[in-house]
N, C-alpha and C. Protein backbone atom coordinates (compact mmCIF):
# COMPACT_ATOMS: atom_id res chain seq x y z
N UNK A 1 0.83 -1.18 0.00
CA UNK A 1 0.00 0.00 0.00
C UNK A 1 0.87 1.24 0.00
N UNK A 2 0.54 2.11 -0.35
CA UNK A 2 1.03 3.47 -0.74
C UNK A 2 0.74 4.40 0.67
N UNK A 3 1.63 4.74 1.30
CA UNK A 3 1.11 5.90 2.26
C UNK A 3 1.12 7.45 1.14
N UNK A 4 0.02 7.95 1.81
CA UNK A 4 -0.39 9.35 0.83
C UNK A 4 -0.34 10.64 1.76
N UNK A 5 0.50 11.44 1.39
CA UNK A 5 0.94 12.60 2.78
C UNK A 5 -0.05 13.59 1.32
N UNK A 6 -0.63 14.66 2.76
CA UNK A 6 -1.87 15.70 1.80
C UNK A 6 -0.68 16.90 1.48
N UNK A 7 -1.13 17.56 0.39
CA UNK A 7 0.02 18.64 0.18
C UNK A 7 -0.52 19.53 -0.07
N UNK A 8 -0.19 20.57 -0.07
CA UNK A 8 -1.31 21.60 -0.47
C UNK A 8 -1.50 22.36 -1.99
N UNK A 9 -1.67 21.66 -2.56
CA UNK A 9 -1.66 21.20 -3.95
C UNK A 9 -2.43 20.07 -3.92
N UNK A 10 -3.20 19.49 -3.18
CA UNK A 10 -3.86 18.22 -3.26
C UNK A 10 -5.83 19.06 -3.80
N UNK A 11 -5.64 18.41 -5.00
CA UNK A 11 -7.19 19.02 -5.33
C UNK A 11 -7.85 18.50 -4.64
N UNK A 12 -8.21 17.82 -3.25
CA UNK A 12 -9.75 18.41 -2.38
C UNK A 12 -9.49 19.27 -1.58
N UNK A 13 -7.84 19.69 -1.15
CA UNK A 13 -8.24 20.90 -0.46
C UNK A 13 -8.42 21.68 -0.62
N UNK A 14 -7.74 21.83 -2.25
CA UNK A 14 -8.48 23.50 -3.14
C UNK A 14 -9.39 23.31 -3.35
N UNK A 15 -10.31 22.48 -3.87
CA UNK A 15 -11.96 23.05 -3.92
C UNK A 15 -12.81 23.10 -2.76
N UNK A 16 -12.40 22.58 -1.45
CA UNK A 16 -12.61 22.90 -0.57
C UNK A 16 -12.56 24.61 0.04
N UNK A 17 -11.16 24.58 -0.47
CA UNK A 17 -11.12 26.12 -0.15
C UNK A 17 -11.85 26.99 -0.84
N UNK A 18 -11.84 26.79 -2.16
CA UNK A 18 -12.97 27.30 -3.13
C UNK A 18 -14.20 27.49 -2.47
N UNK A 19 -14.99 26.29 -2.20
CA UNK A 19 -15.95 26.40 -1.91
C UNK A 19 -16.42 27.45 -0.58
N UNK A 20 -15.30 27.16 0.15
CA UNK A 20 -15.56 28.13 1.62
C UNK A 20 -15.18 29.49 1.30
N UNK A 21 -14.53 29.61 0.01
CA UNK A 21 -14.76 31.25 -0.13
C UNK A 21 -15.91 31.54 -0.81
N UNK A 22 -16.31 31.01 -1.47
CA UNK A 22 -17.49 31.27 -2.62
C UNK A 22 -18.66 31.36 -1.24
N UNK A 23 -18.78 30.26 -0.50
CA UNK A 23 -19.86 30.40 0.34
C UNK A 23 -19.88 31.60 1.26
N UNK A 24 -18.75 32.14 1.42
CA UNK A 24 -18.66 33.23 2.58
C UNK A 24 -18.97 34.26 1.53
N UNK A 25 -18.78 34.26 -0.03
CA UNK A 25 -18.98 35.94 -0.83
C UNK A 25 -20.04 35.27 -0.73
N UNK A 26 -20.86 34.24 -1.03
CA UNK A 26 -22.25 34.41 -1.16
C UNK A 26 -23.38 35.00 0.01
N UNK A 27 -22.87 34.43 1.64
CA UNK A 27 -23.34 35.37 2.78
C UNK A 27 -23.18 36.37 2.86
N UNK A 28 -22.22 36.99 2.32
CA UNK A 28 -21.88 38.48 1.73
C UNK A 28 -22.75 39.31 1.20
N UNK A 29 -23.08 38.59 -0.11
CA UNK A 29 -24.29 39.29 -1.03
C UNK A 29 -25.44 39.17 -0.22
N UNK A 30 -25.89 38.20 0.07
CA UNK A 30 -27.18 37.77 0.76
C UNK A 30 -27.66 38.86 1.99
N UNK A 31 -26.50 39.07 2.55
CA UNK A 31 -26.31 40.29 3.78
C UNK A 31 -26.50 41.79 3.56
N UNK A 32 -25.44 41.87 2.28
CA UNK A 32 -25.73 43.47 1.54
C UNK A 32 -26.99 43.26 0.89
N UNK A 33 -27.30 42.39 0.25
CA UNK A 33 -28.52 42.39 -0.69
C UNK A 33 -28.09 42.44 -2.03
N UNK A 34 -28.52 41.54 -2.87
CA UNK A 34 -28.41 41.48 -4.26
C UNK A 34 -28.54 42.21 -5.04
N UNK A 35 -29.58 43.21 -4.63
CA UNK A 35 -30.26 44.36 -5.47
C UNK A 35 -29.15 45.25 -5.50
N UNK A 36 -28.63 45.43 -4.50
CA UNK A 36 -27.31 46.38 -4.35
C UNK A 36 -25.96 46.20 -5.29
N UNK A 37 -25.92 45.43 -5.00
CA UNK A 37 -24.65 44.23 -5.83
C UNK A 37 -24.69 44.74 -7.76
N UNK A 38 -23.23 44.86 -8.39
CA UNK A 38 -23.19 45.34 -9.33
C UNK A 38 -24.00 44.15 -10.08
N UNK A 39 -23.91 44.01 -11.29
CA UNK A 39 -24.49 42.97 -12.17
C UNK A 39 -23.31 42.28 -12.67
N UNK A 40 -21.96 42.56 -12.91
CA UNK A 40 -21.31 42.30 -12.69
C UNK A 40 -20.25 41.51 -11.53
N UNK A 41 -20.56 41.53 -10.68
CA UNK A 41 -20.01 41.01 -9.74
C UNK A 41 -21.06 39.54 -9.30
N UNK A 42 -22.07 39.86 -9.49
CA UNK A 42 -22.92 38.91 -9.41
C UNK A 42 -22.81 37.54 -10.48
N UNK A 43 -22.40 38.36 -11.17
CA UNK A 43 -21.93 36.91 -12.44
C UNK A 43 -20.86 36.93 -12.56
N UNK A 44 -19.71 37.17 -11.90
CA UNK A 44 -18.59 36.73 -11.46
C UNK A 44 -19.03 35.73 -10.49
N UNK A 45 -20.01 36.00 -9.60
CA UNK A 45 -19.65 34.51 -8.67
C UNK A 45 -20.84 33.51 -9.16
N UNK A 46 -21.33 34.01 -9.91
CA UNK A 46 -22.27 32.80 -10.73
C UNK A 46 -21.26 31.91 -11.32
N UNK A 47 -20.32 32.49 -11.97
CA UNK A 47 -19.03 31.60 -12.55
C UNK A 47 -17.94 30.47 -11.87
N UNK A 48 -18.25 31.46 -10.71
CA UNK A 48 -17.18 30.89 -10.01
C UNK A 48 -17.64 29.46 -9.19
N UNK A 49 -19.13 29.92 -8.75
CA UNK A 49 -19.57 28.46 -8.28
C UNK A 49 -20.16 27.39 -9.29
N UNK A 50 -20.58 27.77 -10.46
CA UNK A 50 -20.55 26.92 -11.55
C UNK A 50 -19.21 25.84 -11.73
N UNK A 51 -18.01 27.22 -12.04
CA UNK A 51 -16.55 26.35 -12.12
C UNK A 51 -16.35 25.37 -11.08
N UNK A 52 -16.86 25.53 -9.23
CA UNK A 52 -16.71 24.79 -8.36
C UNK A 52 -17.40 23.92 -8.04
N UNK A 53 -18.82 23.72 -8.98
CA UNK A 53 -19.06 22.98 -8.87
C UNK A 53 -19.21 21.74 -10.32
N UNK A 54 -18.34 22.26 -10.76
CA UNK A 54 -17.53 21.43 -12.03
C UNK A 54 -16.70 20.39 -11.60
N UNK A 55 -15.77 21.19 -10.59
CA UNK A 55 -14.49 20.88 -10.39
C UNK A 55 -14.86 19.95 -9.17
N UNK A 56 -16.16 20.11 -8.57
CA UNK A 56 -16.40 19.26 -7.42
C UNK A 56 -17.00 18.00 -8.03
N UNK A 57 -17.11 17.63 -9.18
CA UNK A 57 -18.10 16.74 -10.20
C UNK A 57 -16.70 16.19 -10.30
N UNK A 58 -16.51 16.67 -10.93
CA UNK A 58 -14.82 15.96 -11.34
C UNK A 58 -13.83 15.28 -10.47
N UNK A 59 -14.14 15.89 -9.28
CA UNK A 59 -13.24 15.02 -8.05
C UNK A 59 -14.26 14.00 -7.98
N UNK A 60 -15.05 14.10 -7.51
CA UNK A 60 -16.23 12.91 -7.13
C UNK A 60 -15.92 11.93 -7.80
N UNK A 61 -16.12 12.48 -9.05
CA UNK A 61 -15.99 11.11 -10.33
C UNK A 61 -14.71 10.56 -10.14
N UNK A 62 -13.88 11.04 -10.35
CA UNK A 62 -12.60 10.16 -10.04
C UNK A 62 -12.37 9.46 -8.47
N UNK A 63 -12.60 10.34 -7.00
CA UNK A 63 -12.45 8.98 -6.31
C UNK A 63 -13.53 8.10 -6.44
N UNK A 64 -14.85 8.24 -6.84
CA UNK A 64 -15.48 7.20 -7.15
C UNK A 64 -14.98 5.75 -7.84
N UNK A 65 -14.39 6.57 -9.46
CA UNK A 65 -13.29 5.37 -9.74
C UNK A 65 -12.10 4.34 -9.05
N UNK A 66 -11.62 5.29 -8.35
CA UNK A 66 -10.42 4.72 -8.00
C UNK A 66 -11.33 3.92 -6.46
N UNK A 67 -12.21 4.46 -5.61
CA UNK A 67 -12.53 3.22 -4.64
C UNK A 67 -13.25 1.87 -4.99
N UNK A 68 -14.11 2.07 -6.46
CA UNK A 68 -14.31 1.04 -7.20
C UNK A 68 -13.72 -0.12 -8.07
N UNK A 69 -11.85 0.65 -8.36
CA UNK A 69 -10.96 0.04 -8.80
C UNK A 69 -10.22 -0.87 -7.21
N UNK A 70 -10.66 0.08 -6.69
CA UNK A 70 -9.80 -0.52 -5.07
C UNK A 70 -10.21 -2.00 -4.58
N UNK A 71 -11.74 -1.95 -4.62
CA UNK A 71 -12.38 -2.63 -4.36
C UNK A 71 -12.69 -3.76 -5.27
N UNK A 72 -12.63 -3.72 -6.42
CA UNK A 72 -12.29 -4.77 -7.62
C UNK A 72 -11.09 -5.46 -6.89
N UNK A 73 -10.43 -4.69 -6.70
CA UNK A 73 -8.57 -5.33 -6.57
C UNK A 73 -8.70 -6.13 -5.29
N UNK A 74 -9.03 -5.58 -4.65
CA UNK A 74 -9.77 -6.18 -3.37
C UNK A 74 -10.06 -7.76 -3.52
N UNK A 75 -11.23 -8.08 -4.19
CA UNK A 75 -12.31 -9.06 -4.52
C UNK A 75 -11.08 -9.99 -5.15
N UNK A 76 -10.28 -9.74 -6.35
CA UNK A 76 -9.31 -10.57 -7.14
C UNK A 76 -8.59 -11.18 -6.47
N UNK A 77 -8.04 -10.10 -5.15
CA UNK A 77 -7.32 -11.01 -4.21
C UNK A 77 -7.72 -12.07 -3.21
N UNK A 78 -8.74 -11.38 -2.39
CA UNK A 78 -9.03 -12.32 -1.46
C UNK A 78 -10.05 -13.95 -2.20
N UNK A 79 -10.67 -13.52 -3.79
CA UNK A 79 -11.04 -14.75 -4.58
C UNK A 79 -9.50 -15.29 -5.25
N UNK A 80 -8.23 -14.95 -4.70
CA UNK A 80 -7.54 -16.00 -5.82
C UNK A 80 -7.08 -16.46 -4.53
N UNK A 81 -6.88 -15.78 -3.25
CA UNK A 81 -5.86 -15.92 -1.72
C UNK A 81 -7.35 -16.48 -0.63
N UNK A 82 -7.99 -17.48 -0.92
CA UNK A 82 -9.38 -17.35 0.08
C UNK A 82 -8.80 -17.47 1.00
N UNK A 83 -8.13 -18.84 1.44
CA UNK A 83 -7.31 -19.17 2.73
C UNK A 83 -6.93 -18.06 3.23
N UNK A 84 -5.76 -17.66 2.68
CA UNK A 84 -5.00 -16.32 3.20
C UNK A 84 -5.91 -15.24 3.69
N UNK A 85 -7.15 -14.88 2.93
CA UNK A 85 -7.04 -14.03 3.26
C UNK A 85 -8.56 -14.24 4.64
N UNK A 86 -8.59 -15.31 4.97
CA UNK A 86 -9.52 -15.73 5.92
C UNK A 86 -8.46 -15.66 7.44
N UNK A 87 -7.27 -16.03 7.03
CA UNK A 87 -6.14 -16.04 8.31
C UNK A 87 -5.93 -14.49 8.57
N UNK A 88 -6.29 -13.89 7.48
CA UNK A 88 -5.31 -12.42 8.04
C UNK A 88 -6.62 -12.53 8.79
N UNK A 89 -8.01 -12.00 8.07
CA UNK A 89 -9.10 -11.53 8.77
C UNK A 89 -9.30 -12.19 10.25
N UNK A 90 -8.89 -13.36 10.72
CA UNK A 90 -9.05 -13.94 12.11
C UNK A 90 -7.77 -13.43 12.95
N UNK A 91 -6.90 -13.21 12.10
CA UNK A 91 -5.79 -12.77 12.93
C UNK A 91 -5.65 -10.68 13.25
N UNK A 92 -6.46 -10.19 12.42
CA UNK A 92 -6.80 -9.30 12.86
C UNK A 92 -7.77 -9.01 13.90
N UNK A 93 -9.11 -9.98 13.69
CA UNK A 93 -9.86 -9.90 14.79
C UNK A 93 -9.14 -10.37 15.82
N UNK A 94 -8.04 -11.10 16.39
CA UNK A 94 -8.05 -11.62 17.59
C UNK A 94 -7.38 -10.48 18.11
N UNK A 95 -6.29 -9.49 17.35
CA UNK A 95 -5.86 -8.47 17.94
C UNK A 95 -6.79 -7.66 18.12
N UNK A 96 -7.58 -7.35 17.06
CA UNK A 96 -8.32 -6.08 17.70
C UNK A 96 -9.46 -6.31 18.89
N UNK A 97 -9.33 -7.97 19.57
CA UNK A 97 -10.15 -8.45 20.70
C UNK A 97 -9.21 -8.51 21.81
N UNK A 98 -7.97 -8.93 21.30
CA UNK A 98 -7.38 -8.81 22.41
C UNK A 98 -6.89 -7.14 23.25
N UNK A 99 -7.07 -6.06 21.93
CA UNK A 99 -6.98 -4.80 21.96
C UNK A 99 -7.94 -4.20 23.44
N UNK A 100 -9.62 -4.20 22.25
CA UNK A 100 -10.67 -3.92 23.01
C UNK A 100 -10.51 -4.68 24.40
N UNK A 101 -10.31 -6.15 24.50
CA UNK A 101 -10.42 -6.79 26.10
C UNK A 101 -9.42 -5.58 27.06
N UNK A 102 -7.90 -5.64 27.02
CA UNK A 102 -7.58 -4.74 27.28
C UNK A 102 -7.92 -3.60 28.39
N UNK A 103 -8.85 -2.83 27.30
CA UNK A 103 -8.91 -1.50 27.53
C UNK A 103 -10.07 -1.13 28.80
């Protein structure tokens, strides 16, 4: 398995961030009032949450793929490894029983 360190460059935390700015100009407008608001500026952030929520379509779709590829890979193994992979699963439960008893 791959350990995955987040970077900040990792696209969910930019559209995350996206989104929490777009939502804070939108309490913004909502607060001043729309009517007030240029016409212009108003379709600047029509754009912008359109684009974010493009870009939030687009992440979705891909980890969707990849936990569905995960999970394929998954199935191939433990159907070609049944044994094996019946020992790990008992040998994990006994730790995580002997864990919980424990505590």
């Amino acid at each position: 398995m791959k350990n995955r360190t987040t970077s900040a460059t990792d696209p969910t935390d930019t559209v995350i961030e996206n989104l929490r700015t777009l939502i804070g100009e939108a309490e913004k407008i909502l607060q001043d009032g729309a009517k007030e608001m240029e016409g212009d500026a108003l379709a600047e952030l029509r754009s912008r949450l359109e684009s974010a929520r493009v870009r939030a379509e687009a992440l979705y779709e891909d980890t969707r793929k990849k936990v569905v590829a995960g999970a394929q890979q998954a199935d191939e193994k433990i159907r070609a490894h049944p044994y094996e992979s019946l020992a790990i699963a008992m040998g994990v439960g006994v730790l995580l029983g002997a864990l919980i008893r424990r505590s």
